[in-house]
Protein backbone atom coordinates (compact mmCIF):
# COMPACT_ATOMS: atom_id res chain seq x y z
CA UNK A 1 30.94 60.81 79.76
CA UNK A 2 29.02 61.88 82.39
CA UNK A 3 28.36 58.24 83.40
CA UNK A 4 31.74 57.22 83.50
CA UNK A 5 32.88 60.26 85.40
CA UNK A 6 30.02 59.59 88.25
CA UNK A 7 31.35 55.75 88.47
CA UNK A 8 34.95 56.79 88.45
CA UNK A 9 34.29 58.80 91.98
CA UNK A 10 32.49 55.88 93.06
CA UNK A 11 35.06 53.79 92.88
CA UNK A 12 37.39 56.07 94.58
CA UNK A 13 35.11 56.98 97.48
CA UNK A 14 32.98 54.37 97.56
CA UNK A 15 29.02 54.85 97.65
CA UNK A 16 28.97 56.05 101.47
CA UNK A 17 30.62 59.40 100.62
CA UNK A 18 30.04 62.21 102.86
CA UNK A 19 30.78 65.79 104.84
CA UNK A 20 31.72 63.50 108.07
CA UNK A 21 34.21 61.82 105.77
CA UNK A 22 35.20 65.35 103.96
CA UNK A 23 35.86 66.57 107.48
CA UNK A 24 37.98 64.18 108.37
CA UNK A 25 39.88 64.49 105.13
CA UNK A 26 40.08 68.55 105.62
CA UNK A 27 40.81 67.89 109.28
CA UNK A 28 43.89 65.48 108.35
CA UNK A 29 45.18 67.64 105.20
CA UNK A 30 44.78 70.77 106.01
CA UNK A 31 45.74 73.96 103.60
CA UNK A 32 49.01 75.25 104.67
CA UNK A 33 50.64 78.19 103.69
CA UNK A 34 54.58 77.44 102.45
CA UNK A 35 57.32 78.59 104.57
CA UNK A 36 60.30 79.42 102.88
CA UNK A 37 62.31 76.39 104.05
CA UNK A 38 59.75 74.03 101.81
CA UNK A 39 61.27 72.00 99.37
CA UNK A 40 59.32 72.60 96.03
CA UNK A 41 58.36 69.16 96.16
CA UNK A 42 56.61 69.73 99.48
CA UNK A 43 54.90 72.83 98.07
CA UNK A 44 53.59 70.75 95.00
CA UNK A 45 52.69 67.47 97.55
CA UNK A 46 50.31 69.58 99.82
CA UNK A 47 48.71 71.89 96.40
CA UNK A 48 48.09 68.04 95.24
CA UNK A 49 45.92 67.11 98.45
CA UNK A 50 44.34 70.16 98.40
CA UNK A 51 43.76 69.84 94.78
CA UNK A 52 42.15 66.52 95.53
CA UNK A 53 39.85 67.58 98.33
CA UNK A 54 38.72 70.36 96.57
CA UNK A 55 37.71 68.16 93.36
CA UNK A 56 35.82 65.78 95.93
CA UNK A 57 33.85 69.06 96.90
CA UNK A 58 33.15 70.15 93.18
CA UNK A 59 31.83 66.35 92.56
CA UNK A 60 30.25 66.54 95.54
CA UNK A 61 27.87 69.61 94.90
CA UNK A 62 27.28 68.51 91.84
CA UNK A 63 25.95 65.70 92.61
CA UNK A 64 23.29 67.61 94.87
């Protein structure tokens, strides 16, 4: 399981995964706080990218 999980990531980031590209990411997605005029679907859009980045740290450290 393990295995497969590791080669899943790679496939989505590639082997050349690193902080300069998890800056970027964090630096084009950034957490924002909802405003009462967002939609729900906005709301649940951004929680999803943060959602994502976050995971990509958790693999990340992990991998350390």
């Amino acid at each position: 399981m393990q295995e497969t999980s590791r080669n899943m990531l790679e496939a989505i980031y590639g082997p050349q995964f690193d902080n300069y590209l998890l800056d970027e990411l964090r630096e084009v997605f950034p957490p924002t706080t909802p405003i009462p005029t967002d939609t729900v679907s906005q709301i649940m859009y951004n929680a999803g990218q943060q959602s994502v980045i976050q995971w990509l740290i958790k693999r990340m450290e992990e991998e350390k």
